[in-house]
Each structure stands twice: as structure tokens, then as C-alpha cells.
PDB file of N, CA and C in Angstrom:
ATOM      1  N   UNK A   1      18.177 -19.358 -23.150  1.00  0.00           N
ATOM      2  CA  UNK A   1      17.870 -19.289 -24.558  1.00  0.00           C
ATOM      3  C   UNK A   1      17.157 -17.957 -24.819  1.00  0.00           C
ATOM      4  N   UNK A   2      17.759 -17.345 -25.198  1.00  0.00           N
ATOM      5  CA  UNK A   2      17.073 -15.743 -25.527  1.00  0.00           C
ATOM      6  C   UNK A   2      16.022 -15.937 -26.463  1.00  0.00           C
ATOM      7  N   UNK A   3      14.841 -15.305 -26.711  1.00  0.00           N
ATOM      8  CA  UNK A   3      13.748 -14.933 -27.065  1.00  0.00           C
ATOM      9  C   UNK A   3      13.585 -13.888 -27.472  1.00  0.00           C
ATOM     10  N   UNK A   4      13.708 -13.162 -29.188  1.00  0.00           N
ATOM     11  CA  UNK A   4      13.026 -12.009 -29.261  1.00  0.00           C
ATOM     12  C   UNK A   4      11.908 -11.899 -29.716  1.00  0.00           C
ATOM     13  N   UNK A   5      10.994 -10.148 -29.602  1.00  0.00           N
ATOM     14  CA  UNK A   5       9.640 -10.513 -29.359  1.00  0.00           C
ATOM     15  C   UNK A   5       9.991  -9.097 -31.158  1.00  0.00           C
ATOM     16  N   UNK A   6       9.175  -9.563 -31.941  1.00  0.00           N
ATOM     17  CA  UNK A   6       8.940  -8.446 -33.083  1.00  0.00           C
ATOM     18  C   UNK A   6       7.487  -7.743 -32.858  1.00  0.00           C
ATOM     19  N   UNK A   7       7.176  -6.669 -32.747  1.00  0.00           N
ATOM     20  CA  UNK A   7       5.690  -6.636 -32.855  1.00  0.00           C
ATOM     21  C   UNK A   7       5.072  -5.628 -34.140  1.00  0.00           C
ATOM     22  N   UNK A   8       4.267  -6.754 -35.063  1.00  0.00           N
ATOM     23  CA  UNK A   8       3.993  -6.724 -36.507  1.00  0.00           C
ATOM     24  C   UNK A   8       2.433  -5.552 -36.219  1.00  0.00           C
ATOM     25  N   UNK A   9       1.810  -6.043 -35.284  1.00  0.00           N
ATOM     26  CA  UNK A   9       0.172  -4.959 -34.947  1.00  0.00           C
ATOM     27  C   UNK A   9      -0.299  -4.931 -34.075  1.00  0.00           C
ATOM     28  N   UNK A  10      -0.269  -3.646 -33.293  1.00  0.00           N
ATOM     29  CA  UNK A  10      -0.973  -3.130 -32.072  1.00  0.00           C
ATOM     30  C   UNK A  10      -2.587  -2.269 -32.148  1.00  0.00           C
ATOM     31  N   UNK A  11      -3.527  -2.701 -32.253  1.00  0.00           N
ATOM     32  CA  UNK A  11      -5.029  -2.303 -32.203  1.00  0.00           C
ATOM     33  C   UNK A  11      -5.852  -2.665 -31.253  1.00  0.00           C
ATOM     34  N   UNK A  12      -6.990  -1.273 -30.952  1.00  0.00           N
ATOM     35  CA  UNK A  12      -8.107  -1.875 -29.460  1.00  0.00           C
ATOM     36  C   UNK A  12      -8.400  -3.415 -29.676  1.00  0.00           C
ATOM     37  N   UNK A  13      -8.436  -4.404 -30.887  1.00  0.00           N
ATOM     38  CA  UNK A  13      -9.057  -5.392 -31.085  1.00  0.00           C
ATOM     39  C   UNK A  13      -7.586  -6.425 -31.590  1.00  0.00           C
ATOM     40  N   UNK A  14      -6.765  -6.242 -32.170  1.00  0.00           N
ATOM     41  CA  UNK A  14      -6.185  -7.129 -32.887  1.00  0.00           C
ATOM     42  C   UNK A  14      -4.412  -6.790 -32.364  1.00  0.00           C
ATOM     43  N   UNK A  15      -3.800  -7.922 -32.229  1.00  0.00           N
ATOM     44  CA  UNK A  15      -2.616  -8.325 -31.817  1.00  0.00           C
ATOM     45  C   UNK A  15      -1.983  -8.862 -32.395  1.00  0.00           C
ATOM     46  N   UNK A  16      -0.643  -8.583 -32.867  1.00  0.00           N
ATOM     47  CA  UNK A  16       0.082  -9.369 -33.881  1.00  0.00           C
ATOM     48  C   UNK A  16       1.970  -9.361 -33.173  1.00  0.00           C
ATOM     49  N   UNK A  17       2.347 -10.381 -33.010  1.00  0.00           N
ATOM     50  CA  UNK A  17       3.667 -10.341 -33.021  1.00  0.00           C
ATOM     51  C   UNK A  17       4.778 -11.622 -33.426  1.00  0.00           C
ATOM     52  N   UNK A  18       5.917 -11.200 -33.801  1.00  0.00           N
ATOM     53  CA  UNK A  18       6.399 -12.412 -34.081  1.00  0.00           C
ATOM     54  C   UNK A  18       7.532 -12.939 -33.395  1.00  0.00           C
ATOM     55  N   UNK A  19       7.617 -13.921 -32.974  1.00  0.00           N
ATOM     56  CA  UNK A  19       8.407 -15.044 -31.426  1.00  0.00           C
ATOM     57  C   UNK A  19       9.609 -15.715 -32.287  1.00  0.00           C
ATOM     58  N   UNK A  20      10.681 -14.514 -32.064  1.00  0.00           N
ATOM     59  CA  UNK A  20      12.266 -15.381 -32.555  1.00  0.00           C
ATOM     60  C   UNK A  20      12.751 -16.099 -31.317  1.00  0.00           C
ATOM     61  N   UNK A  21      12.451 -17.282 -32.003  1.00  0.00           N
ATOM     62  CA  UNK A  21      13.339 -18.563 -30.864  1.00  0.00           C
ATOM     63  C   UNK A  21      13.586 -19.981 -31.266  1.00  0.00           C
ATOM     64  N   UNK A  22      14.837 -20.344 -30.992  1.00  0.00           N
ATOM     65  CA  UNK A  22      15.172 -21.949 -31.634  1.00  0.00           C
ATOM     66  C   UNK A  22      14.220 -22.877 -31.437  1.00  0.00           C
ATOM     67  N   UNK A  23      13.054 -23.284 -30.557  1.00  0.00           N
ATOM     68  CA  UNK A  23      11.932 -23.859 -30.463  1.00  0.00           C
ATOM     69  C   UNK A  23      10.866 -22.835 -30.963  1.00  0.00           C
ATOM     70  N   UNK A  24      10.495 -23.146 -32.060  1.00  0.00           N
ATOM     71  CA  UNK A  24       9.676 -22.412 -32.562  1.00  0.00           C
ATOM     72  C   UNK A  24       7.488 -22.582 -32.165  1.00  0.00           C
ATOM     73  N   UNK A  25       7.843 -23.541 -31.705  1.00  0.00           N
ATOM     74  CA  UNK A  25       6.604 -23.920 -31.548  1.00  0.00           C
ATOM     75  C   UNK A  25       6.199 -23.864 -29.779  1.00  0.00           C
ATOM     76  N   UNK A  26       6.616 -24.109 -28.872  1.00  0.00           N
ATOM     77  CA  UNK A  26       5.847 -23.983 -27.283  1.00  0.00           C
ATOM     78  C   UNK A  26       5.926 -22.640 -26.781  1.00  0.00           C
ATOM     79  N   UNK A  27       6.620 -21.995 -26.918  1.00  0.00           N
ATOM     80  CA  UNK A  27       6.158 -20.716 -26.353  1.00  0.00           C
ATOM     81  C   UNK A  27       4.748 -20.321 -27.327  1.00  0.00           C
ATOM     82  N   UNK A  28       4.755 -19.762 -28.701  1.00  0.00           N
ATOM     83  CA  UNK A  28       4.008 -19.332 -29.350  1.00  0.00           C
ATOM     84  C   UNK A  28       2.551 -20.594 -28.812  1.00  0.00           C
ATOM     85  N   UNK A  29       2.675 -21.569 -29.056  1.00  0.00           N
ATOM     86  CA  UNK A  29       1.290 -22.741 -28.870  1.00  0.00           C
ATOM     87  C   UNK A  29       0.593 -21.834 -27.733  1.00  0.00           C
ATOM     88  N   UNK A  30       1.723 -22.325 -26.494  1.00  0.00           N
ATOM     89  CA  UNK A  30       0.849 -21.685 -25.249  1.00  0.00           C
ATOM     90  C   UNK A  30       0.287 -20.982 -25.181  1.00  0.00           C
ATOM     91  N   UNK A  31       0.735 -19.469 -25.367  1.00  0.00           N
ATOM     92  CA  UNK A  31       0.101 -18.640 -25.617  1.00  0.00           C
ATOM     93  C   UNK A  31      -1.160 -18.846 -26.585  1.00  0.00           C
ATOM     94  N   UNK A  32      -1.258 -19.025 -27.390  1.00  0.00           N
ATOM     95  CA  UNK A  32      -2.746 -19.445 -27.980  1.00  0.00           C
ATOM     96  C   UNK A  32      -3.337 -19.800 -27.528  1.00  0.00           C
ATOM     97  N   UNK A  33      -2.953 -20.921 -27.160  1.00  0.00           N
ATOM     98  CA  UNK A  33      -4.524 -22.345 -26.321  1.00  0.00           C
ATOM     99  C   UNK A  33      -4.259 -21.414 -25.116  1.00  0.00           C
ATOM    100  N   UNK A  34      -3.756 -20.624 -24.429  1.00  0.00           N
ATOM    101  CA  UNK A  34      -4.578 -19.959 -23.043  1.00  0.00           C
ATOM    102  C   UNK A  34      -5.361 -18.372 -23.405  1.00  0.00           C
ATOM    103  N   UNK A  35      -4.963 -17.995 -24.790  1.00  0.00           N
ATOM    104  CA  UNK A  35      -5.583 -16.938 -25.224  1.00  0.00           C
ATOM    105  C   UNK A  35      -7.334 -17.354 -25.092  1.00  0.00           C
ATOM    106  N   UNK A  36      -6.992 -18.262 -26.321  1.00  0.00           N
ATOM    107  CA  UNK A  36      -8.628 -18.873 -26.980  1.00  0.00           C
ATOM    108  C   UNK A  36      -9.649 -18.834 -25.584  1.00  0.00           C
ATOM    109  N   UNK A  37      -9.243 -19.187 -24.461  1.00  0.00           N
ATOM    110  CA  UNK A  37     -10.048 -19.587 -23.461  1.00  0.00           C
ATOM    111  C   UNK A  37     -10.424 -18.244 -22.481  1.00  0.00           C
ATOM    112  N   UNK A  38      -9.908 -17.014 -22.953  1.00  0.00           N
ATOM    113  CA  UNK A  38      -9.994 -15.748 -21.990  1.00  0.00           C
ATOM    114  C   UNK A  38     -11.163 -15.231 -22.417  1.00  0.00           C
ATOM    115  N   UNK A  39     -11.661 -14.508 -21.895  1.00  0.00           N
ATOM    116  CA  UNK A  39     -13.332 -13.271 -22.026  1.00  0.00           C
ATOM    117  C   UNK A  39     -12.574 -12.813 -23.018  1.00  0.00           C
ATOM    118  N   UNK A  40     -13.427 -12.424 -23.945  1.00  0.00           N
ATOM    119  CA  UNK A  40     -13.603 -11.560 -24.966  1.00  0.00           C
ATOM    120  C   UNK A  40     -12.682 -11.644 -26.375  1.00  0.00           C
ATOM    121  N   UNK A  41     -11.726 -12.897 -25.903  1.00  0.00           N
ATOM    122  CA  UNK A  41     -11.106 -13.172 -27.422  1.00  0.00           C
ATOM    123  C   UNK A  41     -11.989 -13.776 -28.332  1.00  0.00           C
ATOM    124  N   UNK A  42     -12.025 -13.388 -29.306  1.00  0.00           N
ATOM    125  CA  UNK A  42     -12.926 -14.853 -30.688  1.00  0.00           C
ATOM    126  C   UNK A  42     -11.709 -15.029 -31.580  1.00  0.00           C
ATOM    127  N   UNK A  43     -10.777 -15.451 -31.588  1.00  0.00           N
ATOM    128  CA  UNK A  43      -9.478 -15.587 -32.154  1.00  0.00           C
ATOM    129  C   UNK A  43      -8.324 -15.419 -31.601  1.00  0.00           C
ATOM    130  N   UNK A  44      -7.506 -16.614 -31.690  1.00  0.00           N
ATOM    131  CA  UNK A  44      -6.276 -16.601 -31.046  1.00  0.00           C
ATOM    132  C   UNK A  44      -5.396 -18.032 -31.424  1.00  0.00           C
ATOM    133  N   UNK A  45      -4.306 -17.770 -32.254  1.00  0.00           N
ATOM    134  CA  UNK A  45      -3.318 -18.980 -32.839  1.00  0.00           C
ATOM    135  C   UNK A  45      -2.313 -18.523 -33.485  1.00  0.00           C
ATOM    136  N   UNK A  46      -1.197 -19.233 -33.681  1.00  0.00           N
ATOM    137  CA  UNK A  46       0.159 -18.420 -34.374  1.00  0.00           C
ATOM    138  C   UNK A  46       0.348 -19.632 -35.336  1.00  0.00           C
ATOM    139  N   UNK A  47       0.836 -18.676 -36.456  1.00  0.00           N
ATOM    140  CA  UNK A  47       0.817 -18.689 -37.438  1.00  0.00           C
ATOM    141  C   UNK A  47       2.793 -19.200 -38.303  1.00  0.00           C
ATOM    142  N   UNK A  48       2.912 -20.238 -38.697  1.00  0.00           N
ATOM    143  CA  UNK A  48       4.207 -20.280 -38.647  1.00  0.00           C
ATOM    144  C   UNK A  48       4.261 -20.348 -40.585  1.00  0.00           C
ATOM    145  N   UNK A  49       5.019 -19.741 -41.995  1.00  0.00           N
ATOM    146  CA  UNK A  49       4.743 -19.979 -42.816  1.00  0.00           C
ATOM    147  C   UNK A  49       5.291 -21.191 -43.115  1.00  0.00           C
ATOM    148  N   UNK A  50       6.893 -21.405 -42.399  1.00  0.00           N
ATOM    149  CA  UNK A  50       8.137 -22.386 -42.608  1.00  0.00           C
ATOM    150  C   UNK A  50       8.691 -22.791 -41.361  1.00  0.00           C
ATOM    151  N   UNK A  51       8.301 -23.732 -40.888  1.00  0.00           N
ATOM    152  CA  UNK A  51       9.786 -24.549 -39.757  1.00  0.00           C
ATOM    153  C   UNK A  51      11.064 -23.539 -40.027  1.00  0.00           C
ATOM    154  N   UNK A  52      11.349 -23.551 -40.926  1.00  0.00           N
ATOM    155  CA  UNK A  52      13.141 -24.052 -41.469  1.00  0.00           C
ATOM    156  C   UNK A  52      13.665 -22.410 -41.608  1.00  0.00           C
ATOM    157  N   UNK A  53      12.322 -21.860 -42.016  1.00  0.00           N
ATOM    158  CA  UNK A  53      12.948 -20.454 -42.994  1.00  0.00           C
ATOM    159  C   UNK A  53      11.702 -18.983 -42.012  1.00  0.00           C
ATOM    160  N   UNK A  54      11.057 -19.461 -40.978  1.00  0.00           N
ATOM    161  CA  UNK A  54      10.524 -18.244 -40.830  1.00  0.00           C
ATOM    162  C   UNK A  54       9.880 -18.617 -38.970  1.00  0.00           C
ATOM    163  N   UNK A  55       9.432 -17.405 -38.575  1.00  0.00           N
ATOM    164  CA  UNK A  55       9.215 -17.249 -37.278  1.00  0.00           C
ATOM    165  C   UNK A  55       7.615 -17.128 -37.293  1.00  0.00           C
ATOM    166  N   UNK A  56       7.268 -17.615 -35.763  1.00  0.00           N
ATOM    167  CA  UNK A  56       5.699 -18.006 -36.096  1.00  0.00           C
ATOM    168  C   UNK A  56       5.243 -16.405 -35.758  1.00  0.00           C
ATOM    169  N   UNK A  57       3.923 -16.328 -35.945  1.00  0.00           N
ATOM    170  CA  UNK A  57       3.543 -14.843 -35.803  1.00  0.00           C
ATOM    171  C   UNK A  57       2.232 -15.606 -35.097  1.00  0.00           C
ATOM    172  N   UNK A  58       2.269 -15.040 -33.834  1.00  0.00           N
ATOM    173  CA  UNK A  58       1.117 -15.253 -32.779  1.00  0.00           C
ATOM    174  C   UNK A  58      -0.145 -13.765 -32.793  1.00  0.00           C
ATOM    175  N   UNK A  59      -1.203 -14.290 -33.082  1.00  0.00           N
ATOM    176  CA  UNK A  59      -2.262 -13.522 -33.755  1.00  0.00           C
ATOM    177  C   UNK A  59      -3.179 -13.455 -32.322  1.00  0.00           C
ATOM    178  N   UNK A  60      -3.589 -12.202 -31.766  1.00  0.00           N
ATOM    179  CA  UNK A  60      -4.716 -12.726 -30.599  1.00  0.00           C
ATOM    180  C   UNK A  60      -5.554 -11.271 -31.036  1.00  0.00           C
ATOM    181  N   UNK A  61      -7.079 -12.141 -31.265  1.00  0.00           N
ATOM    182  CA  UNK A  61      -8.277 -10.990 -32.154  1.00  0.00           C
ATOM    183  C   UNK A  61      -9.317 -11.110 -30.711  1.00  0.00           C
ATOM    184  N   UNK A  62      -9.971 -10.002 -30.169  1.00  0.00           N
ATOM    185  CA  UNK A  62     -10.681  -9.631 -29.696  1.00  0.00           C
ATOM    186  C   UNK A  62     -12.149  -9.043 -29.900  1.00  0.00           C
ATOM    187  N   UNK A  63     -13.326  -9.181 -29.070  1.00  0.00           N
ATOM    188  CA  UNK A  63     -14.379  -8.324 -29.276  1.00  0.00           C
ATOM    189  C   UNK A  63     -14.613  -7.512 -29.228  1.00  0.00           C
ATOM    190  N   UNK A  64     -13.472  -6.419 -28.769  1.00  0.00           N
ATOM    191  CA  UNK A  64     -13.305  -5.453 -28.765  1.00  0.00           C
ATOM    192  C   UNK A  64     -13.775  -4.902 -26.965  1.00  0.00           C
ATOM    193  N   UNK A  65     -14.082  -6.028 -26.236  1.00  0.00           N
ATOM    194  CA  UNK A  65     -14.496  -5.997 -25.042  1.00  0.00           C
ATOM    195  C   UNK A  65     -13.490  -5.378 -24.095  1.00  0.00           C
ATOM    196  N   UNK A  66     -11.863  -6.304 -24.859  1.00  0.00           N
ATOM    197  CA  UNK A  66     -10.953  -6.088 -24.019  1.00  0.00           C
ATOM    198  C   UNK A  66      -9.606  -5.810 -24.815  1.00  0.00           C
ATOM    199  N   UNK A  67      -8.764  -5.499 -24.294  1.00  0.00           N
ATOM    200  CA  UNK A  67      -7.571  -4.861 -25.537  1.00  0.00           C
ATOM    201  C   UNK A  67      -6.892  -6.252 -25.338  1.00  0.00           C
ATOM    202  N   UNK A  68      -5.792  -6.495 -26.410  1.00  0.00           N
ATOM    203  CA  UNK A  68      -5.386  -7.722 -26.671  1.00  0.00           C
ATOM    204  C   UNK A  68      -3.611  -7.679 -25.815  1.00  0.00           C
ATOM    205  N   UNK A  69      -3.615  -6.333 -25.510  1.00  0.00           N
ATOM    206  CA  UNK A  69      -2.416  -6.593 -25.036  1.00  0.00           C
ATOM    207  C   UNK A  69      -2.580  -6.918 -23.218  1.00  0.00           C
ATOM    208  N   UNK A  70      -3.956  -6.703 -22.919  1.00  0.00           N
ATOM    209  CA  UNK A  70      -4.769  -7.323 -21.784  1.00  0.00           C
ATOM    210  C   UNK A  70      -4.249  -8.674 -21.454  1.00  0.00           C
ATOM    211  N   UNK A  71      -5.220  -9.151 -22.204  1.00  0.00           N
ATOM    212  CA  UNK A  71      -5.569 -10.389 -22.333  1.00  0.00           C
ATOM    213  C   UNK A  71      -3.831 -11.297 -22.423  1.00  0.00           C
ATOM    214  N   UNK A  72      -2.775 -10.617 -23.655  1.00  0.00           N
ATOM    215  CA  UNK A  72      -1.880 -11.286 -23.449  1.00  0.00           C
ATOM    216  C   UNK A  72      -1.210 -11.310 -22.130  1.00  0.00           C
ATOM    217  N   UNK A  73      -1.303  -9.973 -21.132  1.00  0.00           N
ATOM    218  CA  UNK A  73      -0.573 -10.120 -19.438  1.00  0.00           C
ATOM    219  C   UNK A  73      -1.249 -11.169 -18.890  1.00  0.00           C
ATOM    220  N   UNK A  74      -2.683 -11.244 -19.295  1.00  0.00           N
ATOM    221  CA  UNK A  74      -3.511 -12.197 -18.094  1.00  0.00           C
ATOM    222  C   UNK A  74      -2.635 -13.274 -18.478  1.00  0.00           C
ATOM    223  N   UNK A  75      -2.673 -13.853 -20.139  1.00  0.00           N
ATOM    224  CA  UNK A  75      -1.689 -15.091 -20.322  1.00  0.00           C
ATOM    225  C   UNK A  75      -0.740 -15.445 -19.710  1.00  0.00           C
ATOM    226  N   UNK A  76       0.177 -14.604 -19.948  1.00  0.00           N
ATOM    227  CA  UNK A  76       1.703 -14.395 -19.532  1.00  0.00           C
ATOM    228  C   UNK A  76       1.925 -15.151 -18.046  1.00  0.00           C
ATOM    229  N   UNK A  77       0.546 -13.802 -17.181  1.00  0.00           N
ATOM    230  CA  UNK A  77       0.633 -14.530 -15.558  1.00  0.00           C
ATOM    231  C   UNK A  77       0.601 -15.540 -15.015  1.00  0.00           C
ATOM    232  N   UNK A  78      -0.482 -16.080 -16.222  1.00  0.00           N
ATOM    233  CA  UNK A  78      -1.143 -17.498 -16.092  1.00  0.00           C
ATOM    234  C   UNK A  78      -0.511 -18.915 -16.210  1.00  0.00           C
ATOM    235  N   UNK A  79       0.020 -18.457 -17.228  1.00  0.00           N
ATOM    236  CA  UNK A  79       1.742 -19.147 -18.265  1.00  0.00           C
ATOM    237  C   UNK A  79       2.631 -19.205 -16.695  1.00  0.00           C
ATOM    238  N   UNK A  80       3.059 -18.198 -16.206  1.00  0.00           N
ATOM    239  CA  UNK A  80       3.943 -17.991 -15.043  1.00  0.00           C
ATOM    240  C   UNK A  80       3.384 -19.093 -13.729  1.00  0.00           C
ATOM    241  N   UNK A  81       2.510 -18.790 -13.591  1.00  0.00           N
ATOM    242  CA  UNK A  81       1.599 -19.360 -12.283  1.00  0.00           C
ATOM    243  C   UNK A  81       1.263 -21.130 -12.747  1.00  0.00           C
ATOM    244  N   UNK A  82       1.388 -21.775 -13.887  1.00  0.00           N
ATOM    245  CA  UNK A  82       1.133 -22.955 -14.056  1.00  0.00           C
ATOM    246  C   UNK A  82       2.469 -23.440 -14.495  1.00  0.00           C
ATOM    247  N   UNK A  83       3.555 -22.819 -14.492  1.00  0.00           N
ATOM    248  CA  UNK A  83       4.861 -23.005 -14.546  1.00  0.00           C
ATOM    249  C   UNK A  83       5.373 -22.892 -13.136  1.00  0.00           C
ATOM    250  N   UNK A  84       5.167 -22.342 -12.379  1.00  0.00           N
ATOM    251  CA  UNK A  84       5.363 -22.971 -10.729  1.00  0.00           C
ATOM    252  C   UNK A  84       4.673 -23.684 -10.416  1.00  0.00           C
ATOM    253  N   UNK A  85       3.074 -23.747 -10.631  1.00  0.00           N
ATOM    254  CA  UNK A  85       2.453 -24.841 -10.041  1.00  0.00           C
ATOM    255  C   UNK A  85       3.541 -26.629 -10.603  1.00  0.00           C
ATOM    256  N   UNK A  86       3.750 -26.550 -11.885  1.00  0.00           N
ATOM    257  CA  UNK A  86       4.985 -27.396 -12.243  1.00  0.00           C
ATOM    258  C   UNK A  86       5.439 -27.857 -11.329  1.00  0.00           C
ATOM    259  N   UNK A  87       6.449 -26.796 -11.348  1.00  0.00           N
ATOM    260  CA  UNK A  87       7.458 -27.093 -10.183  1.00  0.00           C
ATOM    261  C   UNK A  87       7.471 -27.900  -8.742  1.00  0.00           C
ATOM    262  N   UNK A  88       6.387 -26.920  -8.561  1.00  0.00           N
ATOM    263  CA  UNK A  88       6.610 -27.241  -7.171  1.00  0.00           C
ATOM    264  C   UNK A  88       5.905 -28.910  -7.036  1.00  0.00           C
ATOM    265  N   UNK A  89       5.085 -29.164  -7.934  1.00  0.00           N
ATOM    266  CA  UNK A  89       4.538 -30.802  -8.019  1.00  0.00           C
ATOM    267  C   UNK A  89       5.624 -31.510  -8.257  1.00  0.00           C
ATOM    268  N   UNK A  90       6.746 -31.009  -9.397  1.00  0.00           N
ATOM    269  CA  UNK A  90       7.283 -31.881  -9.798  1.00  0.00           C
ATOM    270  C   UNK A  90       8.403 -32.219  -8.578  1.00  0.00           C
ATOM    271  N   UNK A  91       8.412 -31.223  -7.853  1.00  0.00           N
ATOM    272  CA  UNK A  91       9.689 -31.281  -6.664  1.00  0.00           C
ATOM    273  C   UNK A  91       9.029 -31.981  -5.584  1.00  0.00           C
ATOM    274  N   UNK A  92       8.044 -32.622  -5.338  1.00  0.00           N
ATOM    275  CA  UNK A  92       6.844 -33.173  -4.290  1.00  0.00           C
ATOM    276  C   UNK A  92       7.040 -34.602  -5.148  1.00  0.00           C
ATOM    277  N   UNK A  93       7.326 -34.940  -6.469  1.00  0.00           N
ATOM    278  CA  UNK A  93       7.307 -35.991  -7.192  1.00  0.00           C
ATOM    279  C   UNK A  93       9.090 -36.461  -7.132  1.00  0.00           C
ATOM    280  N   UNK A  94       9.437 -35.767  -6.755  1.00  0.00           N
ATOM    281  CA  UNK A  94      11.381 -36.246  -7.036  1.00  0.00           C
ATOM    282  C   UNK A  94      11.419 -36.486  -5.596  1.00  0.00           C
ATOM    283  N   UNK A  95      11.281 -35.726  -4.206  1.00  0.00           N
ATOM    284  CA  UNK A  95      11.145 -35.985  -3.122  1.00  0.00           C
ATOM    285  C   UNK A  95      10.414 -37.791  -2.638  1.00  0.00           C
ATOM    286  N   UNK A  96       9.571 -37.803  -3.480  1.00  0.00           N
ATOM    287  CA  UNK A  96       8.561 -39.149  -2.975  1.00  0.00           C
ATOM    288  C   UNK A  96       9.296 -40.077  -3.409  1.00  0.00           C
ATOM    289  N   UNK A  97       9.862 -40.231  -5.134  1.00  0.00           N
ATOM    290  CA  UNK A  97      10.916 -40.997  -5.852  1.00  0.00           C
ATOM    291  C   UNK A  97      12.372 -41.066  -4.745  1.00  0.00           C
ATOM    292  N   UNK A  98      13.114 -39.910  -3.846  1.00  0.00           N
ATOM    293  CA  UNK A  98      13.852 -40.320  -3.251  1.00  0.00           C
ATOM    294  C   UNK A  98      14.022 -40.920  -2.279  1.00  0.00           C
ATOM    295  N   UNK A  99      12.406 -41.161  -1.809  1.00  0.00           N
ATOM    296  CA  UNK A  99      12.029 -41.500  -0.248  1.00  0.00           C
ATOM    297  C   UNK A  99      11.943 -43.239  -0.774  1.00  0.00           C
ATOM    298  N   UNK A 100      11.519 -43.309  -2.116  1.00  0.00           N
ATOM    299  CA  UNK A 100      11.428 -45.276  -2.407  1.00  0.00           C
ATOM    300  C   UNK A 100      12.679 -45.344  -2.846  1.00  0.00           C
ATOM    301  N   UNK A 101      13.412 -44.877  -3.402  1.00  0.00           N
ATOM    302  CA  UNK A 101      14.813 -45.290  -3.656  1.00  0.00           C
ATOM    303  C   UNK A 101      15.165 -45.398  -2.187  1.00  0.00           C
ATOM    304  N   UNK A 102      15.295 -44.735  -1.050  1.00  0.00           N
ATOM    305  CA  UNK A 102      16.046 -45.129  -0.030  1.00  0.00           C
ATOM    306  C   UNK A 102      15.376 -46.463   0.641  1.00  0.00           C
ATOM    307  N   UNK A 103      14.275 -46.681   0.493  1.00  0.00           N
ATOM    308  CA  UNK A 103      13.652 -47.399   1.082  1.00  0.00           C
ATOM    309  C   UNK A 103      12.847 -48.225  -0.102  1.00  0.00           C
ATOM    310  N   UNK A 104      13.432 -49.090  -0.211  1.00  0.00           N
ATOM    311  CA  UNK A 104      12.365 -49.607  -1.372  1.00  0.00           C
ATOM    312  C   UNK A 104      11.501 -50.490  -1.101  1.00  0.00           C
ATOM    313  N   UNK A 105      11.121 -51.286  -0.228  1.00  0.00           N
ATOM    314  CA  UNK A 105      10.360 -52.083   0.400  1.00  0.00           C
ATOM    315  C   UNK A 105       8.986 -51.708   1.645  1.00  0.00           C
ATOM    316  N   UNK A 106       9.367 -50.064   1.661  1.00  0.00           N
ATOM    317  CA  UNK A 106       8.062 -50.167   2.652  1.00  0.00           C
ATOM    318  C   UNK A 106       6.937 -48.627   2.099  1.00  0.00           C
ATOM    319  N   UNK A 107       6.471 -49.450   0.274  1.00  0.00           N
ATOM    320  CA  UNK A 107       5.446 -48.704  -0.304  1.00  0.00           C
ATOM    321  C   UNK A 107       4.136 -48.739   0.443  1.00  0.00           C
TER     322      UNK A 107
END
């Protein structure tokens, strides 16, 4: 599913871009709720005007401590690294499910 990225404002403090994609809402969320929680942001949430008719615009405001396009790589990595941690649980969880399907009697 392709993803394009628009970018509306680049400043030492303030970040603006807007996330074209048929799910309009989990990429942009994530990124927020792992912004909000980094050093030196005091603002961070995207902004959608319309479901139907417009693309959300993900906003990340800084103290100027740290640049915002920082803070969005730390996301990104972070986003990346709890998207394998996923995985690899969820493949430790399908493995255990195939071990009681073969055996269903000795939980």
C-alpha cells in the first residue's frame, strides 16, 4: 500500500506534514502517541479536517531542545523496532498454537 509523505513545515521547533494513505488514521496516530513521549517535544498529534475528503496533517512542536525532524527518526526507529518486537512474539505465539493443535491433550 503506497504511502505518500507531503511536507507542509520544516523549522528548528515545528514539524508539519501530510500522510496520503487509504488508512488514514494508524500510521499518522503512531507517530503521535510515540512523539508526545520523546525529550523535548511539548506537542505532538495529527490533525485530520475530513475522513472522506482530506489527509491528516501530523504536527510534532518542540522546545526547541531538539529539531523535530530528530525526534521524528527516533520515532520511525522505534515504530520499526516494536514492529519486530511484534513479530517475532507473534511467531513464538503461532508456533505454541501449532504445538496444541498437534497435540491437544498434553497442556
Amino acid at each position: 500500500m503506497p504511502v505518500d509523505i507531503e511536507l507542509k513545515k520544516c523549522s528548528d521547533r515545528e514539524l508539519r506534514f501530510y500522510v496520503r494513505d487509504p488508512d488514514k488514521h494508524s500510521l499518522p496516530n503512531l507517530i503521535a502517541k510515540l512523539a508526545i513521549r520523546k525529550k523535548g517535544v511539548v506537542y505532538a498529534a495529527y490533525i485530520i479536517d475530513h475522513p472522506l475528503v482530506s489527509d491528516p496533517e501530523v504536527v510534532i512542536l518542540t522546545d526547541g531542545t531538539r529539531h523535530p525532524i530528530e525526534v521524528l527518526e527516533e520515532v520511525l526507529s522505534e515504530a520499526r523496532e516494536l514492529a519486530n518486537r511484534f513479530l517475532t512474539e507473534f511467531e513464538a505465539a503461532m508456533r505454541e498454537h501449532e504445538a496444541r493443535e498437534k497435540n491437544p491433550g498434553s497442556s
